[in-house]
N, C-alpha and C. Protein backbone atom coordinates (compact mmCIF):
# COMPACT_ATOMS: atom_id res chain seq x y z
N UNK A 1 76.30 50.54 -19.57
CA UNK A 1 74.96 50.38 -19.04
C UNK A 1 74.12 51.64 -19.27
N UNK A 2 74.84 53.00 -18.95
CA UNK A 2 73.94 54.26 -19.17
C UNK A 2 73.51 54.80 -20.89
N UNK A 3 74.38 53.66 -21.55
CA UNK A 3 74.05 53.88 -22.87
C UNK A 3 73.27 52.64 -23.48
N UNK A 4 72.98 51.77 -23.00
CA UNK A 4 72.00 50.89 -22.74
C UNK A 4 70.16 51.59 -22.43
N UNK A 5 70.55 52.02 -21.61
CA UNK A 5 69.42 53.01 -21.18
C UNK A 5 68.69 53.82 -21.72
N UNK A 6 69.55 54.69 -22.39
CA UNK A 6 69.33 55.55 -23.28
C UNK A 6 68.70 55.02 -24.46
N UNK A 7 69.60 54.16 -25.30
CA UNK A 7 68.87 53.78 -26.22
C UNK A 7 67.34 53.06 -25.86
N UNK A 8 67.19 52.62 -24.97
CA UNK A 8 65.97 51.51 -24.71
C UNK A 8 64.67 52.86 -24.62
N UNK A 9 65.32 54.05 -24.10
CA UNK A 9 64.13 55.24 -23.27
C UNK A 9 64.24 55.67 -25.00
N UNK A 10 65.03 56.48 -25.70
CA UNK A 10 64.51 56.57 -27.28
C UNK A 10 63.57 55.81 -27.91
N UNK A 11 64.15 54.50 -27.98
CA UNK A 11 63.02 53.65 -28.52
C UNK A 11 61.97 53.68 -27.68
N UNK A 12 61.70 53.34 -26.42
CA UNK A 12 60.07 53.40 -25.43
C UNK A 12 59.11 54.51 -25.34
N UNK A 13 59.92 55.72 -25.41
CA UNK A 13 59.17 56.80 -25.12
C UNK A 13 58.32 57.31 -26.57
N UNK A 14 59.09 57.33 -27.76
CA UNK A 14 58.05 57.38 -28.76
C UNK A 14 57.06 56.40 -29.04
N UNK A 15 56.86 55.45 -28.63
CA UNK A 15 56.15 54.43 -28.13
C UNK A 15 54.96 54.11 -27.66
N UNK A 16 55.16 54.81 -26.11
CA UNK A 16 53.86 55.24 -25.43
C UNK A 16 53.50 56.14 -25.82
N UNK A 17 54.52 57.56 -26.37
CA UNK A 17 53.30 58.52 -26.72
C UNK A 17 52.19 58.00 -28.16
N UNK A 18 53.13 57.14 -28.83
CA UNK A 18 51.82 56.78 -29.69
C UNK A 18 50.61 56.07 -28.78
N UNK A 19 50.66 55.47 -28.48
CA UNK A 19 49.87 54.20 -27.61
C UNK A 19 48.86 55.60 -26.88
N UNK A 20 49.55 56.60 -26.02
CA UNK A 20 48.91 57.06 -25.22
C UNK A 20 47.61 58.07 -26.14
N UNK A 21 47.62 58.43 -26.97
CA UNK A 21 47.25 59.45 -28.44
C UNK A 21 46.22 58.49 -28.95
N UNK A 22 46.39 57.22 -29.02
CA UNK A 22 45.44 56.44 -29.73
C UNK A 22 44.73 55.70 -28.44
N UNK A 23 45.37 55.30 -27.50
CA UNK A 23 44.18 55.00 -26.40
C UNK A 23 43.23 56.35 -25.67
N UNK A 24 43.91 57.59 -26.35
CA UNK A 24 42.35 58.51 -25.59
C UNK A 24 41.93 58.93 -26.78
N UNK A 25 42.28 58.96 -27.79
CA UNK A 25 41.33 58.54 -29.06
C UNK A 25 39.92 57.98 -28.92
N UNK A 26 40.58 56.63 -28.09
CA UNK A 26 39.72 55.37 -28.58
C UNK A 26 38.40 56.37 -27.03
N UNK A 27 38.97 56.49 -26.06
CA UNK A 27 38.37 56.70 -24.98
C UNK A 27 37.09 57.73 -25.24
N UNK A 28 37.20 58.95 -25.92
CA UNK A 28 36.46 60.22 -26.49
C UNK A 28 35.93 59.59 -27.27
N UNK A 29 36.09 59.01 -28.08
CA UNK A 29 34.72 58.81 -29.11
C UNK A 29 33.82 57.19 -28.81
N UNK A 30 34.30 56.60 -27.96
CA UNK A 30 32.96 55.40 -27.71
C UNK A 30 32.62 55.41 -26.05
N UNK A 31 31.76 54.70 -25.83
CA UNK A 31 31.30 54.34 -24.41
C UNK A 31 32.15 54.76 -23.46
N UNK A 32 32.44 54.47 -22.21
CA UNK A 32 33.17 54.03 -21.81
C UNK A 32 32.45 52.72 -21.17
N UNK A 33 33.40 52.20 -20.02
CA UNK A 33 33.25 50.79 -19.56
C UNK A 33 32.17 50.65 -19.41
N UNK A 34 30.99 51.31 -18.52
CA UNK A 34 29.65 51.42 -18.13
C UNK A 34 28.81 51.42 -19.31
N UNK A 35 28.88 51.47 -20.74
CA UNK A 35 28.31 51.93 -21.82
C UNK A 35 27.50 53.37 -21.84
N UNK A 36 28.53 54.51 -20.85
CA UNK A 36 27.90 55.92 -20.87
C UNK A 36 28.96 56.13 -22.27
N UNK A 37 27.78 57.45 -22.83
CA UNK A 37 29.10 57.64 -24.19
C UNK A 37 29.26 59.12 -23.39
N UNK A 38 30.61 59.56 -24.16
CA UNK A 38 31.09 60.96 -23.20
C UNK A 38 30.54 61.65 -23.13
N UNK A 39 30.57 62.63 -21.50
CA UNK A 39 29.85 63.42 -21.20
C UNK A 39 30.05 64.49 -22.15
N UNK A 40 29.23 66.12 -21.59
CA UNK A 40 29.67 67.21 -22.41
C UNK A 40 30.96 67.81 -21.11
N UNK A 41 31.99 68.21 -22.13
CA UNK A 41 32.98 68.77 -21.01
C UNK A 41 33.12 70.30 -21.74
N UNK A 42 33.74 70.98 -20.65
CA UNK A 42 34.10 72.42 -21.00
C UNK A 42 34.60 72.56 -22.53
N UNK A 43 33.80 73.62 -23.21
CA UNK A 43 34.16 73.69 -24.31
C UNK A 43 33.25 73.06 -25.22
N UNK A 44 32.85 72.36 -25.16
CA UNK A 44 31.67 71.40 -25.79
C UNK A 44 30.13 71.73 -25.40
N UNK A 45 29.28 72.50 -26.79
CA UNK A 45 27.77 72.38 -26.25
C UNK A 45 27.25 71.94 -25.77
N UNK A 46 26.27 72.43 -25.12
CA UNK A 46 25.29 71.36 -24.55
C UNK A 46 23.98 72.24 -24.35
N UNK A 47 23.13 71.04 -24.03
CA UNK A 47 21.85 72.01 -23.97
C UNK A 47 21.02 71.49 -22.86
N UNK A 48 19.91 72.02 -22.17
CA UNK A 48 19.42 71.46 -21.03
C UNK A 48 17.63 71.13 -21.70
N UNK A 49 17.35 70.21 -21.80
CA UNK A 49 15.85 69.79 -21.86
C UNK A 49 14.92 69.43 -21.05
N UNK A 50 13.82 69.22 -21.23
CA UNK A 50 12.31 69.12 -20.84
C UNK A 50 11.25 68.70 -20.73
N UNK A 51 10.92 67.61 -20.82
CA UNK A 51 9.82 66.65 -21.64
C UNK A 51 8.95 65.98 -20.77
N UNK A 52 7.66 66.77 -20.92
CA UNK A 52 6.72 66.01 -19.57
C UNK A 52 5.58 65.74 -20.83
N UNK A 53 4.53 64.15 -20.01
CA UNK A 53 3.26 64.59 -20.86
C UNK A 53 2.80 63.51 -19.70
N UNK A 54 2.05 62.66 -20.43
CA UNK A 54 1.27 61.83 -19.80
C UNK A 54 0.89 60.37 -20.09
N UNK A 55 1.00 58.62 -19.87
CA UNK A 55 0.46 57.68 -20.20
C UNK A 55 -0.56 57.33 -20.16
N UNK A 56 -1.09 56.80 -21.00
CA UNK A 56 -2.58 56.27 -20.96
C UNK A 56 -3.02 54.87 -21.08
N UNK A 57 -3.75 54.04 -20.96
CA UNK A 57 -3.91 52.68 -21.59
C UNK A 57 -4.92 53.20 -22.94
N UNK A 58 -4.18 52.61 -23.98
CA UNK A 58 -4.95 52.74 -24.93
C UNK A 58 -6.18 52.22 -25.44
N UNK A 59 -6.05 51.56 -24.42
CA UNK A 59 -8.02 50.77 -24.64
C UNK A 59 -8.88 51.30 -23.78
N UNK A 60 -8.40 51.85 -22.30
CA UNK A 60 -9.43 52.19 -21.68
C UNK A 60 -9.10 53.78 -21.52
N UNK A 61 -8.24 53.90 -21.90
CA UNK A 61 -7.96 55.90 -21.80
C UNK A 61 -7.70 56.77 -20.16
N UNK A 62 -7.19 55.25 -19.74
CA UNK A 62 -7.07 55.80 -17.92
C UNK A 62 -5.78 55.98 -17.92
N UNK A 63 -5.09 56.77 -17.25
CA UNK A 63 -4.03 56.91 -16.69
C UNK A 63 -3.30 55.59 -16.44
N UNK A 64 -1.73 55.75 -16.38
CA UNK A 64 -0.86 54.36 -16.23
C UNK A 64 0.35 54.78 -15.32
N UNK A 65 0.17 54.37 -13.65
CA UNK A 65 1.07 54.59 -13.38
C UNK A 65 2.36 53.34 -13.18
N UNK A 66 3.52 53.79 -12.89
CA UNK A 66 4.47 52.99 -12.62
C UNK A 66 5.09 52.86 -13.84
N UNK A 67 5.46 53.48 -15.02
CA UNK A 67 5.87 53.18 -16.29
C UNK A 67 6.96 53.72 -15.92
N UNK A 68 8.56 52.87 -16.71
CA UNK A 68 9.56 53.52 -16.50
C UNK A 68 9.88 54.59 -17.74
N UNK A 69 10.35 55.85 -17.91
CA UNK A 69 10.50 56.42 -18.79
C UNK A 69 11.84 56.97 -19.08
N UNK A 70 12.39 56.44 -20.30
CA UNK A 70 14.17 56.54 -20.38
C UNK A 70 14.39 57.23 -21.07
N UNK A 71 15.16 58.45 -21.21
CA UNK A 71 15.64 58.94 -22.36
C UNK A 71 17.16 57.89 -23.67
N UNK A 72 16.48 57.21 -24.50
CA UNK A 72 17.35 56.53 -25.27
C UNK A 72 18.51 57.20 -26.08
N UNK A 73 19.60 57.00 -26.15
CA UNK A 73 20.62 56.80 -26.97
C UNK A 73 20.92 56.76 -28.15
N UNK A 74 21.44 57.05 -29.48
CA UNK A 74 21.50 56.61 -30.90
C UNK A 74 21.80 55.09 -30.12
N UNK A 75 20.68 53.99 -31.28
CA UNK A 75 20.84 52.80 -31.94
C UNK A 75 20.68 52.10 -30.54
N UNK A 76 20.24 52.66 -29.58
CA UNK A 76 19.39 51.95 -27.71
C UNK A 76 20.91 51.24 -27.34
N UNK A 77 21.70 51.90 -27.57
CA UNK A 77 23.24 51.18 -27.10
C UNK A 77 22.99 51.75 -25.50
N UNK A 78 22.64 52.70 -25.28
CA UNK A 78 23.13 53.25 -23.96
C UNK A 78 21.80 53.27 -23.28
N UNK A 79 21.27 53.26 -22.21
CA UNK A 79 20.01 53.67 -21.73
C UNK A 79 20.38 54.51 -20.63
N UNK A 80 20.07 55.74 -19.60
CA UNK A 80 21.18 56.01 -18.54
C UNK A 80 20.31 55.74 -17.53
N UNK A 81 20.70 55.74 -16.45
CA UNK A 81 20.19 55.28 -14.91
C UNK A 81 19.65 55.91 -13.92
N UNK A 82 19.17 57.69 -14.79
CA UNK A 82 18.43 58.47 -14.67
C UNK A 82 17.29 58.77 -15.64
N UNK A 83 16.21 57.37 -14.81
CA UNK A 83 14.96 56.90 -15.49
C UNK A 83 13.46 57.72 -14.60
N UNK A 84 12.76 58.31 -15.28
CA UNK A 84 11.75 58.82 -14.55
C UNK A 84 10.69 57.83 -14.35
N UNK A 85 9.37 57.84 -13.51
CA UNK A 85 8.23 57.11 -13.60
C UNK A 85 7.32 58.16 -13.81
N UNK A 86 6.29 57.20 -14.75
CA UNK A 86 4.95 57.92 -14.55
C UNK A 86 4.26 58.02 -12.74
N UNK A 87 3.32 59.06 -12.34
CA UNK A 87 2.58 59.03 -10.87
C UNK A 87 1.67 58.64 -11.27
N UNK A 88 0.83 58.68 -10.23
CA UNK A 88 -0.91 57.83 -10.26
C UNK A 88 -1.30 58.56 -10.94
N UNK A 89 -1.04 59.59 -11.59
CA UNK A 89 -2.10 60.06 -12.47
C UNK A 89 -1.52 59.82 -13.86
N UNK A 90 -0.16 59.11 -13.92
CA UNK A 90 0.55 58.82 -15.37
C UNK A 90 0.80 59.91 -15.57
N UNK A 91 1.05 61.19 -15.41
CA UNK A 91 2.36 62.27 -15.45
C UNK A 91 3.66 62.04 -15.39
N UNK A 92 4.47 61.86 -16.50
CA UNK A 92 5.70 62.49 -16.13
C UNK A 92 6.65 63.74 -16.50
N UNK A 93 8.08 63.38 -16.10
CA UNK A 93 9.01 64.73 -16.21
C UNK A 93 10.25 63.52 -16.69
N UNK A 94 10.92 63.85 -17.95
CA UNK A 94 12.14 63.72 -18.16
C UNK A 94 12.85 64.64 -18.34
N UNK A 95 13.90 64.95 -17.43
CA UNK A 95 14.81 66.64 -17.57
C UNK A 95 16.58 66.21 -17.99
N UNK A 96 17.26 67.14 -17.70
CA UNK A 96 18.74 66.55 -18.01
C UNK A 96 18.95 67.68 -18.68
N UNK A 97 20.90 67.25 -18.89
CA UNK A 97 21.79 68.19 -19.69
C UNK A 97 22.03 67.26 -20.85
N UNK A 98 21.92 67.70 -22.24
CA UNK A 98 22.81 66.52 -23.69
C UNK A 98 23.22 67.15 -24.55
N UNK A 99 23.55 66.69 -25.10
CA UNK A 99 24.42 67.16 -26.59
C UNK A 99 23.26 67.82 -27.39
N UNK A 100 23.41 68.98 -27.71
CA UNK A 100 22.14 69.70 -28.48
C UNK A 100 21.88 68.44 -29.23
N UNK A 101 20.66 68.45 -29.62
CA UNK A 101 19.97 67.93 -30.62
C UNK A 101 18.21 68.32 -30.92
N UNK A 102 17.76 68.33 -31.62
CA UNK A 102 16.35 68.90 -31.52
C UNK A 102 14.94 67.72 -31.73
N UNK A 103 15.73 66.19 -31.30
CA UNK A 103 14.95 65.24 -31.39
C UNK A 103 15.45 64.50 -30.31
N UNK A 104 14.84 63.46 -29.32
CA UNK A 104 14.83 62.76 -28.98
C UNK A 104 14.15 61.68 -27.88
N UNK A 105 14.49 60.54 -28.54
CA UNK A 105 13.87 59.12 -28.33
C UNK A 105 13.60 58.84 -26.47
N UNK A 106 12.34 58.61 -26.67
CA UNK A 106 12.03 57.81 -25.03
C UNK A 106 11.81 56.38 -25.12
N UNK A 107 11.80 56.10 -24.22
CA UNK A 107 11.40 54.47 -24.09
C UNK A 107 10.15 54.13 -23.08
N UNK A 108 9.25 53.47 -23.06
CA UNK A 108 8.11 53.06 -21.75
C UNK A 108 7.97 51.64 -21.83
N UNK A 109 8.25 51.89 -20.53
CA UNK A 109 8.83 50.10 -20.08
C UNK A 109 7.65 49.71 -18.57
N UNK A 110 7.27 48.78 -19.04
CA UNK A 110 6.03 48.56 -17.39
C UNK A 110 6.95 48.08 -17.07
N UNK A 111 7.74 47.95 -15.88
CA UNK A 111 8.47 47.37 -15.09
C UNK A 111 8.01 46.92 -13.73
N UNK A 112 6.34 47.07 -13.27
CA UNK A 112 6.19 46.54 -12.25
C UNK A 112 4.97 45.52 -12.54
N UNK A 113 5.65 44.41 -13.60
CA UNK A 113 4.33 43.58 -14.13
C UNK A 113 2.93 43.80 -13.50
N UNK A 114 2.42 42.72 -12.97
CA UNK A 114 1.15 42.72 -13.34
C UNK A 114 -0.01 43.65 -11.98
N UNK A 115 0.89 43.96 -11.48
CA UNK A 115 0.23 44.74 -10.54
C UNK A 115 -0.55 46.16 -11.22
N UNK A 116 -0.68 46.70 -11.93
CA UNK A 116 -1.59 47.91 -12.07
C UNK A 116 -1.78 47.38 -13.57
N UNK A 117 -1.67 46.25 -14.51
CA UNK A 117 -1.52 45.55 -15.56
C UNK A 117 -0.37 45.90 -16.55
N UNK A 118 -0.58 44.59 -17.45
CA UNK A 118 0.42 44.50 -18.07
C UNK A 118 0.62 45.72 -19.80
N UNK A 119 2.02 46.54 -19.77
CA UNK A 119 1.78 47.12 -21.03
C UNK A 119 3.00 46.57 -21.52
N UNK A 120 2.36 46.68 -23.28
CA UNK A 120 3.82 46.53 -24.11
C UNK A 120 5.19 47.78 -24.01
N UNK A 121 6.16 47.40 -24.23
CA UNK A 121 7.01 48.48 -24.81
C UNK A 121 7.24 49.20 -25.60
N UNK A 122 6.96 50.37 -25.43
CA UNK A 122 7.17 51.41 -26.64
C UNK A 122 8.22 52.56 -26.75
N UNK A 123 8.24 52.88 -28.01
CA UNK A 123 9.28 54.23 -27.86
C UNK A 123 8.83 54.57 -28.89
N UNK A 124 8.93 56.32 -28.75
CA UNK A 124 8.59 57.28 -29.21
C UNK A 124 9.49 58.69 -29.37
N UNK A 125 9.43 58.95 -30.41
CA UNK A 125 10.89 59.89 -31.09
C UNK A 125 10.29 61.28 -30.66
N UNK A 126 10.64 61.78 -30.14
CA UNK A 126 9.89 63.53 -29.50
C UNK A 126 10.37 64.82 -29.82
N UNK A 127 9.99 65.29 -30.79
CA UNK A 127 10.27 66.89 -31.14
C UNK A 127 10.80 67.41 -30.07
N UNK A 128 11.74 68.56 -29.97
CA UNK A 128 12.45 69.67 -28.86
C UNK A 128 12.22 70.56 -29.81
N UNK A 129 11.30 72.16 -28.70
CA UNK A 129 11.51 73.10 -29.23
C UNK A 129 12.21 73.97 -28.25
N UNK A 130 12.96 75.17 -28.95
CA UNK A 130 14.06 75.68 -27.98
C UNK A 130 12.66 76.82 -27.17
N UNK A 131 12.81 76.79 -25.69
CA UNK A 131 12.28 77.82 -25.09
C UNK A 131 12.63 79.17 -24.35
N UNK A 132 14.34 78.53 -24.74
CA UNK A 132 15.00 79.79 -23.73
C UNK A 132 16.22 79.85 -24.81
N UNK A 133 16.72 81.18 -24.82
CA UNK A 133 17.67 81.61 -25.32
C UNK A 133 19.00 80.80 -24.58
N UNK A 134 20.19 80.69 -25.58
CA UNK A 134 21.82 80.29 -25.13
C UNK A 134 22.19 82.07 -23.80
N UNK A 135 22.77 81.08 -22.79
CA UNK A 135 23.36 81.58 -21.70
C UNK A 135 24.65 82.45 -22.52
N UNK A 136 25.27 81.44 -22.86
CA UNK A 136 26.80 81.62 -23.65
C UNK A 136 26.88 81.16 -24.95
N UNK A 137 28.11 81.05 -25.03
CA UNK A 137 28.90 80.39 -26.60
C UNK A 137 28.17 78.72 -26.61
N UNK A 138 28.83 78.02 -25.19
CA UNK A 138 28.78 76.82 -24.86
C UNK A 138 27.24 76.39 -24.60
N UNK A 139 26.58 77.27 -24.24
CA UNK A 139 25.21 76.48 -23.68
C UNK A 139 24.30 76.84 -24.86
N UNK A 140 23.74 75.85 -25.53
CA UNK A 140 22.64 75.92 -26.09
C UNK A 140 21.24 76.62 -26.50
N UNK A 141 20.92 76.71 -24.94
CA UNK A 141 19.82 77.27 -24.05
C UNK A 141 19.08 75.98 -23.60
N UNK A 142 17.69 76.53 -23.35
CA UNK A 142 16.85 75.07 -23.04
C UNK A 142 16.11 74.96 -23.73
N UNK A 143 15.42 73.30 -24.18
CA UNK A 143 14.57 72.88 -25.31
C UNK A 143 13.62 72.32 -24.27
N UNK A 144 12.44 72.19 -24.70
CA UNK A 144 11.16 71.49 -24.31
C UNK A 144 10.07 70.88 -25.01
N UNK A 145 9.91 69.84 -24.48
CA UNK A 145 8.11 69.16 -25.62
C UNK A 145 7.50 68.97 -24.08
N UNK A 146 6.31 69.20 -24.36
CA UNK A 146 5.28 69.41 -23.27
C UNK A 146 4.17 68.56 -23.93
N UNK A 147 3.47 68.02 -22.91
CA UNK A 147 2.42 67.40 -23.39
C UNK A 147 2.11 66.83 -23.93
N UNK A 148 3.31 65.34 -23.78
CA UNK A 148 3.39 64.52 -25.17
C UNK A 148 2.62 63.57 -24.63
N UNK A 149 1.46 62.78 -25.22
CA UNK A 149 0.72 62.03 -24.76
C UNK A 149 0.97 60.67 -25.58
N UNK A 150 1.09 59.26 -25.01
CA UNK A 150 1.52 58.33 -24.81
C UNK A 150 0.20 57.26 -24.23
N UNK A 151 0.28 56.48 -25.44
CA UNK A 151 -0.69 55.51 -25.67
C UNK A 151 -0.64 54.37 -25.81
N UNK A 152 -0.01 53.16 -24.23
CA UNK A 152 0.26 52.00 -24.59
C UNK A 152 -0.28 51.09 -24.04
N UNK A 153 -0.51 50.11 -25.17
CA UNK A 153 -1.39 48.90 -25.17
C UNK A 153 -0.97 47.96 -24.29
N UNK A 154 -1.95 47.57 -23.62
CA UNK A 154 -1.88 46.25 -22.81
C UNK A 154 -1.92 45.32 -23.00
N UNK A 155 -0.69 44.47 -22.50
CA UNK A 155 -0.50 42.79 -23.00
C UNK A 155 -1.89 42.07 -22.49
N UNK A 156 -2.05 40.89 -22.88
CA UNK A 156 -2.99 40.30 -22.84
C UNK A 156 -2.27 38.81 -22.50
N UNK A 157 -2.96 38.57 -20.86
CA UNK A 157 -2.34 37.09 -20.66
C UNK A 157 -2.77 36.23 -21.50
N UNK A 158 -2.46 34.73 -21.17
CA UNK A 158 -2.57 33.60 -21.59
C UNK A 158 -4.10 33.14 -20.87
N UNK A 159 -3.97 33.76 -19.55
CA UNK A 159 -5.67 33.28 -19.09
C UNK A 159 -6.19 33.82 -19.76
N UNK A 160 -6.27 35.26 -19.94
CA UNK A 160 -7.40 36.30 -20.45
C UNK A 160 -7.96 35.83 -22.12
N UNK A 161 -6.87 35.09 -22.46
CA UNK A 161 -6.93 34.71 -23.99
C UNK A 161 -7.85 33.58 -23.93
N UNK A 162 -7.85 32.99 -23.39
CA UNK A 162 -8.70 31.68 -23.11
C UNK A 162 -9.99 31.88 -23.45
């Protein structure tokens, strides 16, 4: 029986360690369950960003509040659940920690239909310039775009078309 054993733990144990090697493989390089893709962990850059400006309606040039504003993902797989709004004056702030990069994508989403009116969806790809020097090896420093102004058109009902 104890040599029963033995052989079965030889054969099993090289086994799982494959299995275990290729399931955190798989884990580090895609999503996980939630569709977050991996954070930055120790050892891994990162950089802290900045990005405020302002919405407008592009027909009447007023301020737009209530717009949701997302920082997007490569290929809009991920959106995260730290979404800013524009205020009554259509100001916002998108901040956060990410993977250096010196571009990236927002999204503006009216999400409170027709109450302050209706806008389309847009996204817009946003320059980062670095404003602060790297802390360390690991930190980046911080990037910022300021004053990005945002110009989206309003849907047009089915009455209004009439």
């Amino acid at each position: 029986m104890k040599n029963l054993f033995l052989r079965f733990c030889r054969w099993a144990l090289p086994l799982l360690g494959v299995s275990a090697t290729v399931s955190c493989d798989f884990v580090i390089q895609t999503p996980d369950m939630y569709g977050c893709p991996p954070a930055p962990e120790y050892g891994v850059p990162v950089m802290e960003f900045r990005i405020s400006g302002k919405v407008e309606d592009a027909v009447t040039g007023e301020p737009v509040k209530g717009i949701a504003v997302t920082r997007i993902y490569s290929d809009d797989q991920y959106e995260p659940r730290d979404t800013a709004w524009t205020a009554d004056d259509g100001q916002f702030l998108v901040q956060g920690s990410a993977f250096p990069a010196d571009r990236m994508t927002l999204k503006f989403t009216d999400v409170d239909g027709e109450e302050n009116g209706e806008y389309a969806t847009e996204s817009l790809e946003v320059g980062l310039e670095r404003i602060e020097d790297p802390q360390d090896v690991w930190h980046e420093g911080v990037y910022a775009a300021e004053d990005i102004n945002v110009r989206l058109d309003p849907v047009r009902s089915s009455e209004t078309a009439e």
